[in-house]
C-alpha atoms as a PDB file:
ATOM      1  CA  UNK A   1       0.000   0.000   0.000  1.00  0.00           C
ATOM      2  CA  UNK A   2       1.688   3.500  -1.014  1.00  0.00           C
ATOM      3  CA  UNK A   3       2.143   5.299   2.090  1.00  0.00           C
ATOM      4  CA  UNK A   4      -0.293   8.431   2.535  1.00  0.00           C
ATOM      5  CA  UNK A   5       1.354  11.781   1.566  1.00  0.00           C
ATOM      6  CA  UNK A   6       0.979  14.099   5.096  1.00  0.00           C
ATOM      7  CA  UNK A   7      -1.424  17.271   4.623  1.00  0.00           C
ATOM      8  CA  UNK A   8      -0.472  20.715   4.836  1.00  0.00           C
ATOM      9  CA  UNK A   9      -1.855  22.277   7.499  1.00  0.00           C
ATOM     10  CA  UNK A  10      -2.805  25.438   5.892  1.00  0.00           C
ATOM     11  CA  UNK A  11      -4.893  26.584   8.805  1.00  0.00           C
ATOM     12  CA  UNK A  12      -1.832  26.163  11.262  1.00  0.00           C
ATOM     13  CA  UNK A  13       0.408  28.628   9.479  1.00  0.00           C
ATOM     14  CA  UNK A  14      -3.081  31.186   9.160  1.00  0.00           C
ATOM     15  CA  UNK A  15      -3.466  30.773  12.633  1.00  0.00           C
ATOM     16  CA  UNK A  16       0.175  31.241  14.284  1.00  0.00           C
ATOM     17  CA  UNK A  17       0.826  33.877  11.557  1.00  0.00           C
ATOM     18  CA  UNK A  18      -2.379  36.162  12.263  1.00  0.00           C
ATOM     19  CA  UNK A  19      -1.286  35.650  16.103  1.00  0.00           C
ATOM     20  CA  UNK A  20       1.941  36.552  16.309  1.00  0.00           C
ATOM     21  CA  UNK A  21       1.083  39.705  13.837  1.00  0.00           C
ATOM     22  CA  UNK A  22      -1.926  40.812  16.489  1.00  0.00           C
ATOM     23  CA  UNK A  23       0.565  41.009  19.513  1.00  0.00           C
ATOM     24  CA  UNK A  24       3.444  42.488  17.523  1.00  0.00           C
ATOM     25  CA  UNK A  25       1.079  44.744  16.170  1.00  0.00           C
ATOM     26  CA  UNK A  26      -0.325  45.511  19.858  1.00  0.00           C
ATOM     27  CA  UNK A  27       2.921  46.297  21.028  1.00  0.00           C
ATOM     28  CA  UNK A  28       3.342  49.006  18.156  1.00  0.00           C
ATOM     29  CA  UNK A  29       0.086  50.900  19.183  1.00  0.00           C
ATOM     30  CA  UNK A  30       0.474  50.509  23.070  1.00  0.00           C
ATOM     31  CA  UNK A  31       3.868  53.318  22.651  1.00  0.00           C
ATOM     32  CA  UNK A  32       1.489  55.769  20.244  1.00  0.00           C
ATOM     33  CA  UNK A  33      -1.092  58.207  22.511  1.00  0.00           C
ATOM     34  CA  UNK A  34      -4.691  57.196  22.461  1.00  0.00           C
ATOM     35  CA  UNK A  35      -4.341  54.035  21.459  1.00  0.00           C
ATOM     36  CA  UNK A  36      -4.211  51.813  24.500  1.00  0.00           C
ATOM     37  CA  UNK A  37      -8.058  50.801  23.543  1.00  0.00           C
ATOM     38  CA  UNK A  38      -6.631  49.538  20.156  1.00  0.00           C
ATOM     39  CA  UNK A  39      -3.558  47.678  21.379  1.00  0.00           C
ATOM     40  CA  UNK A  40      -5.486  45.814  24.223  1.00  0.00           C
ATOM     41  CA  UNK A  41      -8.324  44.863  21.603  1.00  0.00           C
ATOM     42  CA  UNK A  42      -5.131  43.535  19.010  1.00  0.00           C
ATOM     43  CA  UNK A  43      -3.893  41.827  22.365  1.00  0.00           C
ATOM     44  CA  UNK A  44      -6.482  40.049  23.522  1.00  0.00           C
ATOM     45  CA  UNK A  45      -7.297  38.862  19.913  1.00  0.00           C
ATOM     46  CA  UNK A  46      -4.075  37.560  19.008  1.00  0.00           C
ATOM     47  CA  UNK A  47      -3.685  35.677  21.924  1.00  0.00           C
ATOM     48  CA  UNK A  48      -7.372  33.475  21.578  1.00  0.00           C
ATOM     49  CA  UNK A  49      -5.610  33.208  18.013  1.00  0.00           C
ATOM     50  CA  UNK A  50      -2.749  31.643  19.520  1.00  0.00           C
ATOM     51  CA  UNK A  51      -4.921  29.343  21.711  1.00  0.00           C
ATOM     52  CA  UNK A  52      -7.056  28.364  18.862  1.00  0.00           C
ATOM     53  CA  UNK A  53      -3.782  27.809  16.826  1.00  0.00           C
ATOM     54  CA  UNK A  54      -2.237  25.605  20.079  1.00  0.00           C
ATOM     55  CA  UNK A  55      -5.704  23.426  20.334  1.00  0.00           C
ATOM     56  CA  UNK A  56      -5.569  23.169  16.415  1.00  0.00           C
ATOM     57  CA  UNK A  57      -1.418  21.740  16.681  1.00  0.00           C
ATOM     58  CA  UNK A  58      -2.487  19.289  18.950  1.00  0.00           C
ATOM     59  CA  UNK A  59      -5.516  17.507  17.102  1.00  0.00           C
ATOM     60  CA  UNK A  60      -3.922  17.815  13.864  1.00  0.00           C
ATOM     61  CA  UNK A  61      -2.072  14.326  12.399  1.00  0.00           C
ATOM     62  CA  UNK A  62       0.514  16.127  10.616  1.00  0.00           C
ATOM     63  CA  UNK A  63       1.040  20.063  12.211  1.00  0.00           C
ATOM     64  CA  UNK A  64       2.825  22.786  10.953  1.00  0.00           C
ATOM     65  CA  UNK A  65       4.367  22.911  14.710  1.00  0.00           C
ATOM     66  CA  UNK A  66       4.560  19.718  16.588  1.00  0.00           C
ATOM     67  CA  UNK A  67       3.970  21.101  19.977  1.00  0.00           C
ATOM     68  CA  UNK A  68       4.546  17.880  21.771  1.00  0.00           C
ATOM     69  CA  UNK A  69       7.972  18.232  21.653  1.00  0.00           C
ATOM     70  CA  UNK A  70       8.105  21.195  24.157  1.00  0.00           C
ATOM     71  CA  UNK A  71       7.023  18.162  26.695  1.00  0.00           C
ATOM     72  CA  UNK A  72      10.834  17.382  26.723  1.00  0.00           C
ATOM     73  CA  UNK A  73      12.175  20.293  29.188  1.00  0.00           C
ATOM     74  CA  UNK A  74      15.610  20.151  27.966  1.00  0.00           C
ATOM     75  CA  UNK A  75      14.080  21.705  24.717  1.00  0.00           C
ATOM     76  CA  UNK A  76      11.368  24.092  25.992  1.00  0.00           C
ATOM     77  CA  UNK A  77      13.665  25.293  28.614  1.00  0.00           C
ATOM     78  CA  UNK A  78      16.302  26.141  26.057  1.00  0.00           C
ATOM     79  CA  UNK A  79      13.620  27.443  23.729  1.00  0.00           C
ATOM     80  CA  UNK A  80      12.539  29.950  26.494  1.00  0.00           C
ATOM     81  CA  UNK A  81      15.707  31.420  26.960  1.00  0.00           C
ATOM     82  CA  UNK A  82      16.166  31.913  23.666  1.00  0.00           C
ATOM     83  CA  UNK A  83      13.276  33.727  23.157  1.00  0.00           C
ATOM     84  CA  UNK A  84      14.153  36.001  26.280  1.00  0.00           C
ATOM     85  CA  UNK A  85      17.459  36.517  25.311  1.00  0.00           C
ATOM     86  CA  UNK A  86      16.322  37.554  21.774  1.00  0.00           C
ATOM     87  CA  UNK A  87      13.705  40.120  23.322  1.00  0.00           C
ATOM     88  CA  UNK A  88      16.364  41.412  25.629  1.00  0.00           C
ATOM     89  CA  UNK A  89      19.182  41.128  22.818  1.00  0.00           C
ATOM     90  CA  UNK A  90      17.250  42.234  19.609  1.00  0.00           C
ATOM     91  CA  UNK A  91      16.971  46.306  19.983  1.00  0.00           C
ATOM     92  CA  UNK A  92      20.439  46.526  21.389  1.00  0.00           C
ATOM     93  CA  UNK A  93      22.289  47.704  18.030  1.00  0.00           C
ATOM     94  CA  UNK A  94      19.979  50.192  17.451  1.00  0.00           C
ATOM     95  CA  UNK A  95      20.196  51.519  20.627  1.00  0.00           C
ATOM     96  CA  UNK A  96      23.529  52.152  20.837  1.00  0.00           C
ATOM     97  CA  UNK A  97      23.386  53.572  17.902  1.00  0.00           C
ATOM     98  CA  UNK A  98      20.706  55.860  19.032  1.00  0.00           C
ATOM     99  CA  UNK A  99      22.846  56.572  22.423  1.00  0.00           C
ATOM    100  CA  UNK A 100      26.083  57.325  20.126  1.00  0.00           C
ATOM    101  CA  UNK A 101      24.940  59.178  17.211  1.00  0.00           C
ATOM    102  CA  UNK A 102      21.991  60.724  18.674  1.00  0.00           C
ATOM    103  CA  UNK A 103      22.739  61.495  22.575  1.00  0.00           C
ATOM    104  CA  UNK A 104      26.597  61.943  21.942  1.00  0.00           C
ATOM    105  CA  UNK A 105      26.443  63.243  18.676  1.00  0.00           C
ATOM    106  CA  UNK A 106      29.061  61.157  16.453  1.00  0.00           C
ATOM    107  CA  UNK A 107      28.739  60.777  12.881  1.00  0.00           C
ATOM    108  CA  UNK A 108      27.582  57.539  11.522  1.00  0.00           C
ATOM    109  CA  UNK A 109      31.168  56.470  10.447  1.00  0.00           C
ATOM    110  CA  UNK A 110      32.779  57.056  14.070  1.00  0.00           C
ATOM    111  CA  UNK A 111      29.954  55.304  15.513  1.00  0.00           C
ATOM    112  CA  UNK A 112      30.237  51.917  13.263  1.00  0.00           C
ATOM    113  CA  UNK A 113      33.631  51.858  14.087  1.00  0.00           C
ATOM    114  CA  UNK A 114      32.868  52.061  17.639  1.00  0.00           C
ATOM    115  CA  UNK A 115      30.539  49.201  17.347  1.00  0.00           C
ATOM    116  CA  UNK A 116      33.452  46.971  15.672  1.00  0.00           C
ATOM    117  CA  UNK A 117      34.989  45.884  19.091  1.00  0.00           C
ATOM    118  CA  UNK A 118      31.571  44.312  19.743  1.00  0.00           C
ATOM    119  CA  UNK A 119      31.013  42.602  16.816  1.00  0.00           C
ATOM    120  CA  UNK A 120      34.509  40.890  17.298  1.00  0.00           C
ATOM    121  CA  UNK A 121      34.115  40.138  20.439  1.00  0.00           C
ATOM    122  CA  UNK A 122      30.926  38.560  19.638  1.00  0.00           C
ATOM    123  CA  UNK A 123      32.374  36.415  16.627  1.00  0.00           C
ATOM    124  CA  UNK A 124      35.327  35.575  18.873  1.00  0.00           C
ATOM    125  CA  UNK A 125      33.192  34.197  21.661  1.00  0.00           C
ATOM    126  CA  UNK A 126      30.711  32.856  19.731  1.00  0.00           C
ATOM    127  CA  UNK A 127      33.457  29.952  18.206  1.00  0.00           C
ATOM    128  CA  UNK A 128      35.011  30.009  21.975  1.00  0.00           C
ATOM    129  CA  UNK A 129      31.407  29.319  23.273  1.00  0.00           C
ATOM    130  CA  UNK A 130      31.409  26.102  20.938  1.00  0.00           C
ATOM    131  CA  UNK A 131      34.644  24.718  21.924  1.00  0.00           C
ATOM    132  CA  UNK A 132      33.984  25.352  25.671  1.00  0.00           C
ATOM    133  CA  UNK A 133      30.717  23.621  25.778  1.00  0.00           C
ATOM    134  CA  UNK A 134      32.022  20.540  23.708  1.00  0.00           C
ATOM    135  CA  UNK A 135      34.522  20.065  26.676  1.00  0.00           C
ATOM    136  CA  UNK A 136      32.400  21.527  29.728  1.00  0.00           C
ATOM    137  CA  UNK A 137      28.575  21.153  28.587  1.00  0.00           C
ATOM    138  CA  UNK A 138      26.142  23.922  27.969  1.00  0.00           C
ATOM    139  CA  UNK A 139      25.161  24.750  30.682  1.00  0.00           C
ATOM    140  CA  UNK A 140      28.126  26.548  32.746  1.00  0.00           C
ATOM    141  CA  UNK A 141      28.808  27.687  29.606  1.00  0.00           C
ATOM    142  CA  UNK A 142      25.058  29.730  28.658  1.00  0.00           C
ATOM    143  CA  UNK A 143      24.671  30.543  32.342  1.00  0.00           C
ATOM    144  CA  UNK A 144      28.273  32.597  32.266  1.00  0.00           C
ATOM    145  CA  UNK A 145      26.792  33.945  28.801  1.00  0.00           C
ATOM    146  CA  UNK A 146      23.644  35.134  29.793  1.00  0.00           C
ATOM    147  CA  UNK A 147      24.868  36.367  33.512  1.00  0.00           C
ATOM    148  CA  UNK A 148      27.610  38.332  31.269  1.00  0.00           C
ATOM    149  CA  UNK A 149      25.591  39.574  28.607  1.00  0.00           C
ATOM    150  CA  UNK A 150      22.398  41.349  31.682  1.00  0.00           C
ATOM    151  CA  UNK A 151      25.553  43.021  33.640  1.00  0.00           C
ATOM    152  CA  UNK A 152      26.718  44.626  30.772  1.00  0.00           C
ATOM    153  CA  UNK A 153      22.972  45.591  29.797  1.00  0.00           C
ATOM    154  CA  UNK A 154      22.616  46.951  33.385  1.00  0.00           C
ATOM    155  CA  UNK A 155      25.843  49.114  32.755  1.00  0.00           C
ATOM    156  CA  UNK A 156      24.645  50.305  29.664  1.00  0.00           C
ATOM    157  CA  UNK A 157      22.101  51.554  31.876  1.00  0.00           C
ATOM    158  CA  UNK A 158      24.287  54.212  33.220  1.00  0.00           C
ATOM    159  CA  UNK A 159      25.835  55.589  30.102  1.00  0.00           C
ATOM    160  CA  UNK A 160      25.129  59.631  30.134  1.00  0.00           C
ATOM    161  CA  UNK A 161      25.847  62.402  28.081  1.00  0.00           C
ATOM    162  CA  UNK A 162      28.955  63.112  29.516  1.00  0.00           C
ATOM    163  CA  UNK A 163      30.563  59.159  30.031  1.00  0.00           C
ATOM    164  CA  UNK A 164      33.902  58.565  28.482  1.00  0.00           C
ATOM    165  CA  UNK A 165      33.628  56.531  25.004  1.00  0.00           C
ATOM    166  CA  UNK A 166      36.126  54.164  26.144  1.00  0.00           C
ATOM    167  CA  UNK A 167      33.596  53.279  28.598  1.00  0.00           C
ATOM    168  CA  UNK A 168      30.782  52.683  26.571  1.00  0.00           C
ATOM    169  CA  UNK A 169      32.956  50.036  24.263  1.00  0.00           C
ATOM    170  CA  UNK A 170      34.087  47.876  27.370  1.00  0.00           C
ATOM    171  CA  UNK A 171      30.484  47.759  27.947  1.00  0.00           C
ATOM    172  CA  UNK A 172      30.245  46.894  24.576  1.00  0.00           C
ATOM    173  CA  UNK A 173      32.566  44.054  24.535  1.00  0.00           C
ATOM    174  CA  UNK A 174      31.201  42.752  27.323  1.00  0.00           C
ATOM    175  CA  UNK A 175      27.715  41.944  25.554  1.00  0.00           C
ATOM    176  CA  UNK A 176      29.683  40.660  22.706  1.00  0.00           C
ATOM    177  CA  UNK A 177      31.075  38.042  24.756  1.00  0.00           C
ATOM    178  CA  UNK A 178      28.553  37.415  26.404  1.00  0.00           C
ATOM    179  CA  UNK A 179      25.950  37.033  23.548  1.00  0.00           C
ATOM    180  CA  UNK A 180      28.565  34.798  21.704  1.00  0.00           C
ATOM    181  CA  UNK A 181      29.293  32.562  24.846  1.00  0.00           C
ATOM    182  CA  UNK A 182      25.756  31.639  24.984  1.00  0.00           C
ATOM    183  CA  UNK A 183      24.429  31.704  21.173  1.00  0.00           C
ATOM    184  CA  UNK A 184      26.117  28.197  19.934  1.00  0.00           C
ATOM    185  CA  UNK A 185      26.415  26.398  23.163  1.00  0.00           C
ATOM    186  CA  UNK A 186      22.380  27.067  23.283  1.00  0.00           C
ATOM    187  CA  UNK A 187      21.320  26.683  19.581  1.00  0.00           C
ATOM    188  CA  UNK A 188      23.538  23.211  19.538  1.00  0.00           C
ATOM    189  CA  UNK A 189      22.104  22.198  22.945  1.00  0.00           C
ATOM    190  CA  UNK A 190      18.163  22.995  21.536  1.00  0.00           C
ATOM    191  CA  UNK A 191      18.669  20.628  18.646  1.00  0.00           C
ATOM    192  CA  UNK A 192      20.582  17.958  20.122  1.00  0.00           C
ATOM    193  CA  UNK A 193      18.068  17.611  23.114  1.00  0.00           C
ATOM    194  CA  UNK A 194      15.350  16.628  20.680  1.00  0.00           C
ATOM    195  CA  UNK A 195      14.679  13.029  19.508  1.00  0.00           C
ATOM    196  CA  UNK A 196      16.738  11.936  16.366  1.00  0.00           C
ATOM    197  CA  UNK A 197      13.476  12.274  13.938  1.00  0.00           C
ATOM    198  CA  UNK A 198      12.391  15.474  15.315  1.00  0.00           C
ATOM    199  CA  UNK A 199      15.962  17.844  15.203  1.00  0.00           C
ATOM    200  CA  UNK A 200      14.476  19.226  11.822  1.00  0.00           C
ATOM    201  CA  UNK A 201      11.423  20.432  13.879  1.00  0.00           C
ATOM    202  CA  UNK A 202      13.822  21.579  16.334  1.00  0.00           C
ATOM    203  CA  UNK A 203      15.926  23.526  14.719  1.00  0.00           C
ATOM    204  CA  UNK A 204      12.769  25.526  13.142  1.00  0.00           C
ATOM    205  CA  UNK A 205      11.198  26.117  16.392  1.00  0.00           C
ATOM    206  CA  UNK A 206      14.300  28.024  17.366  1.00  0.00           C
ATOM    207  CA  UNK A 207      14.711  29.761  14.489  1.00  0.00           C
ATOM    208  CA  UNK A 208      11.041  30.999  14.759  1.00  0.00           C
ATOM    209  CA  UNK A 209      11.313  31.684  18.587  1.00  0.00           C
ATOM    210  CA  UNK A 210      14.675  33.872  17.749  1.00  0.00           C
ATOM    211  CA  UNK A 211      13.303  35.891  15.096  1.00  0.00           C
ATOM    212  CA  UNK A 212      10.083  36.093  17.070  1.00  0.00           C
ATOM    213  CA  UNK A 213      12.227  37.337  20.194  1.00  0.00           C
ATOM    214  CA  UNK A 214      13.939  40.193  18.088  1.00  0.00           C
ATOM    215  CA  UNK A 215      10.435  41.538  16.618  1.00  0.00           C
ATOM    216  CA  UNK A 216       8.936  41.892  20.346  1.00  0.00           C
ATOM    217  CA  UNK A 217      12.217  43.173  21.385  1.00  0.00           C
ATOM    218  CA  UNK A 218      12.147  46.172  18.788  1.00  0.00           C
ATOM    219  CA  UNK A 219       8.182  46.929  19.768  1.00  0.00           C
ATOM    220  CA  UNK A 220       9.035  46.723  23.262  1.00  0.00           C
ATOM    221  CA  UNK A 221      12.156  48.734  22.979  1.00  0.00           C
ATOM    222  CA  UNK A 222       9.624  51.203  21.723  1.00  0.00           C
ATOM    223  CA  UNK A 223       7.178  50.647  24.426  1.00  0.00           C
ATOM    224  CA  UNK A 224       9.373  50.974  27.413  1.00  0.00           C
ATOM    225  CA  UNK A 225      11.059  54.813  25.723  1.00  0.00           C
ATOM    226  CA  UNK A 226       7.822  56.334  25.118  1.00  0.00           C
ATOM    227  CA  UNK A 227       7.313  55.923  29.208  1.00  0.00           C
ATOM    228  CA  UNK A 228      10.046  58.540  29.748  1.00  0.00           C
ATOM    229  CA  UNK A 229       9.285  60.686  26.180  1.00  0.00           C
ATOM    230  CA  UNK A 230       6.598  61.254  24.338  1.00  0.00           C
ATOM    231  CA  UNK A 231       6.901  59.183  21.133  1.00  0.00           C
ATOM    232  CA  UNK A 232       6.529  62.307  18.805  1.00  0.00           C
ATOM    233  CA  UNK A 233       9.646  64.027  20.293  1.00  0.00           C
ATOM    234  CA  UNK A 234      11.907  60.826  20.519  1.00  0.00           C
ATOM    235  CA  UNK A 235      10.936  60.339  16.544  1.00  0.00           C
ATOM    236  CA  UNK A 236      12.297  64.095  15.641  1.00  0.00           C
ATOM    237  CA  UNK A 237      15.016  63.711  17.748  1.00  0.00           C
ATOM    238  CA  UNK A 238      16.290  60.429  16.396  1.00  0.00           C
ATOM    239  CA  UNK A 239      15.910  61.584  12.722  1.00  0.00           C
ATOM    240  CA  UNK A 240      17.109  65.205  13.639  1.00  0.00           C
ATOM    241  CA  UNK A 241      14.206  67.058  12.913  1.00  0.00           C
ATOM    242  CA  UNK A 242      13.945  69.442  15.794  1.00  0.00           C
ATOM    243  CA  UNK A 243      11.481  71.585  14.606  1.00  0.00           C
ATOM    244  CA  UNK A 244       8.679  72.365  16.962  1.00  0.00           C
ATOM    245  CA  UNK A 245      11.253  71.257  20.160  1.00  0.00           C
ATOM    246  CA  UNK A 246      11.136  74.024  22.327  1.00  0.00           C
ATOM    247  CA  UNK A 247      13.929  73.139  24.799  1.00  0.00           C
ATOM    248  CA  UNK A 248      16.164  70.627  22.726  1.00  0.00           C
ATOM    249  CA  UNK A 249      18.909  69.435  25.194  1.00  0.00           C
ATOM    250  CA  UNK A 250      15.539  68.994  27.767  1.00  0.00           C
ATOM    251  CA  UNK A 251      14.489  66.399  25.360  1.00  0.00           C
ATOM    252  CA  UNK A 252      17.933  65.030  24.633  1.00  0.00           C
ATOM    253  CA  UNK A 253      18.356  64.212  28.203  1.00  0.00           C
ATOM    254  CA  UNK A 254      14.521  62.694  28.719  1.00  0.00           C
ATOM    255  CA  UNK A 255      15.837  60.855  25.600  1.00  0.00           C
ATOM    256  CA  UNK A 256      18.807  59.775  27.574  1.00  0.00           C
ATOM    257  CA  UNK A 257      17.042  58.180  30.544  1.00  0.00           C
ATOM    258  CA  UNK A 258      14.362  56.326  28.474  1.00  0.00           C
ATOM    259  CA  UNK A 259      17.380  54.760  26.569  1.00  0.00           C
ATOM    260  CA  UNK A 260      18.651  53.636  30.139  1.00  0.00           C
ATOM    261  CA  UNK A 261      15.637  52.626  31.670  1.00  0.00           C
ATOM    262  CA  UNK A 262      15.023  50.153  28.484  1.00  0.00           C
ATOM    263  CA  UNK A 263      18.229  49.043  29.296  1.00  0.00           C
ATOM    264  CA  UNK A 264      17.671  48.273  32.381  1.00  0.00           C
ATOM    265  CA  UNK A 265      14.765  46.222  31.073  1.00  0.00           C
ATOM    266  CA  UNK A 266      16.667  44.346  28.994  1.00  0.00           C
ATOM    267  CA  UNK A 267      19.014  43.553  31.676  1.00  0.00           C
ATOM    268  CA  UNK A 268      16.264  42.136  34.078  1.00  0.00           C
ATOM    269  CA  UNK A 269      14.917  40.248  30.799  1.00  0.00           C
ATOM    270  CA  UNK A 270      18.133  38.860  30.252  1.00  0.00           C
ATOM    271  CA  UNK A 271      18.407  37.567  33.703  1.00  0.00           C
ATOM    272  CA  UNK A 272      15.696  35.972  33.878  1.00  0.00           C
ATOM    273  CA  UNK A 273      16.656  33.915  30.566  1.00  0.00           C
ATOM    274  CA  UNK A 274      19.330  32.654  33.123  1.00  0.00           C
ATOM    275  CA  UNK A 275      16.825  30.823  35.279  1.00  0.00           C
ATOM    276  CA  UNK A 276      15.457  29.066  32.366  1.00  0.00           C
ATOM    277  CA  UNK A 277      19.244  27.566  31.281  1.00  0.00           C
ATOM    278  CA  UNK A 278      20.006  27.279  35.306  1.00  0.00           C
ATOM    279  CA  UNK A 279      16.498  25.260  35.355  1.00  0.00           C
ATOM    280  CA  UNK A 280      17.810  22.517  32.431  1.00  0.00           C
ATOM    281  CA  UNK A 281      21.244  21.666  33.911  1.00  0.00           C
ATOM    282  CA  UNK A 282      19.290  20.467  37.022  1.00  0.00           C
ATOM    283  CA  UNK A 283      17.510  18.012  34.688  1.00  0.00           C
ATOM    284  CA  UNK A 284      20.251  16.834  33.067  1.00  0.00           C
END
């Protein structure tokens, strides 16, 4: 008998695609004025969206998601901090770029060459965090990573106008080794924890969850600024269009605190990641 070809399941990728667009798109409004109505509405109906998409997963004989594979914990926990670190992680280029360019007032070409040091020290790592958890395990190895990369978030918190540059790119090479110790040791970790016939799943789910991570992180970067400035006024100062800014180094320095307050977010998001990658090693 010829074996039976497995169906698409059409209305799983409808589903988890109109859901995750709802709450990213909830995110988006909850930062503009007068529209906390609109994002709670988007909210609430992305989420039954999601639940209807989780009930449809788990009925369906061949799903676009098999969801029975977050029953294994050495997966789900890794896919968890993933997604945390990717949320905390995701807007962090742009804000330094924002803090450099913007706050301290360098041109574009001094501050991508003040971002270099990062970016090597996140390669470097990132083939150091490999090695390392070949010989000690993942876990020591994405703890140290994680617990690395929210202390150098937290000191990002207190960059100011007036902080040496020098300071800022320790910080900065701090994240990159910290991002890079814990981006392979995890990834690997996720897919090898995963039965044999199920890796290809696997490895999708934490693709998705890490490019799902860096879209909430952007929104929420957003989110968390327009606490400490009004969204109009941190959109003219960021492309330099001051007109109508009455008091312009007022609303550079309200643009400097709601750049380290979402810093500080993304710290406290990146630590709790940590509990997540703590949480598998105690299952292994």
């Amino acid at each position: 008998k010829p074996r039976e070809r497995p169906r698409i399941d059409s209305f799983g990728f409808i589903t988890f695609t109109i859901s995750i667009s709802l709450i990213l798109l909830s995110l988006t409004y909850a930062s503009y004025p007068n529209s906390s109505r609109l994002s709670w509405i988007l909210a609430l109906a992305g989420l039954i969206t999601l639940a209807l998409f989780i009930l449809w997963e788990l009925r369906f004989p061949s799903p676009a998601l098999d969801l029975r594979i977050f029953r294994i914990w050495q997966f789900s926990g890794g896919i968890i901090a993933q997604l945390l670190y990717a949320i905390a992680f995701g807007a962090t280029t742009i804000l330094l770029v924002v803090y450099l360019e913007i706050i301290r007032g360098l041109s574009p070409s001094d501050t991508g060459l003040l971002l270099i040091p990062y970016e090597l020290s996140f390669l470097v790592f990132g083939v150091a965090g490999g090695k390392l958890s070949d010989r000690y395990g993942y876990a020591p190895v994405t703890i140290i990573g994680l617990a690395l990369s929210s202390a150098s978030l937290y000191l990002m918190s207190g960059l100011r106008m007036d902080t040496p540059l020098y300071i800022a790119v320790i910080y900065m090479l701090l994240l990159g080794m910290g991002t890079g110790l814990f981006v392979t040791p995890n990834a690997s970790s996720i897919v090898m924890s995963a039965p044999p016939e199920r890796r290809g799943v696997a490895s999708s789910m934490r693709t998705i969850s890490f490019n799902l991570g860096f879209a909430i992180s952007l929104n929420l970067a957003i989110l968390v600024m327009t606490q400490f400035i009004p969204y109009s006024i941190a959109s003219k100062l960021i492309t330099e269009d001051y007109s109508g800014i009455a008091d312009i180094a007022r609303d550079l320095q309200n643009l400097s605190v709601a750049l380290s307050q979402t810093f500080k977010v993304q710290s406290i998001i990146m630590a709790v990641a940590m509990i997540f990658s703590f949480s598998r090693s105690m299952r292994d």
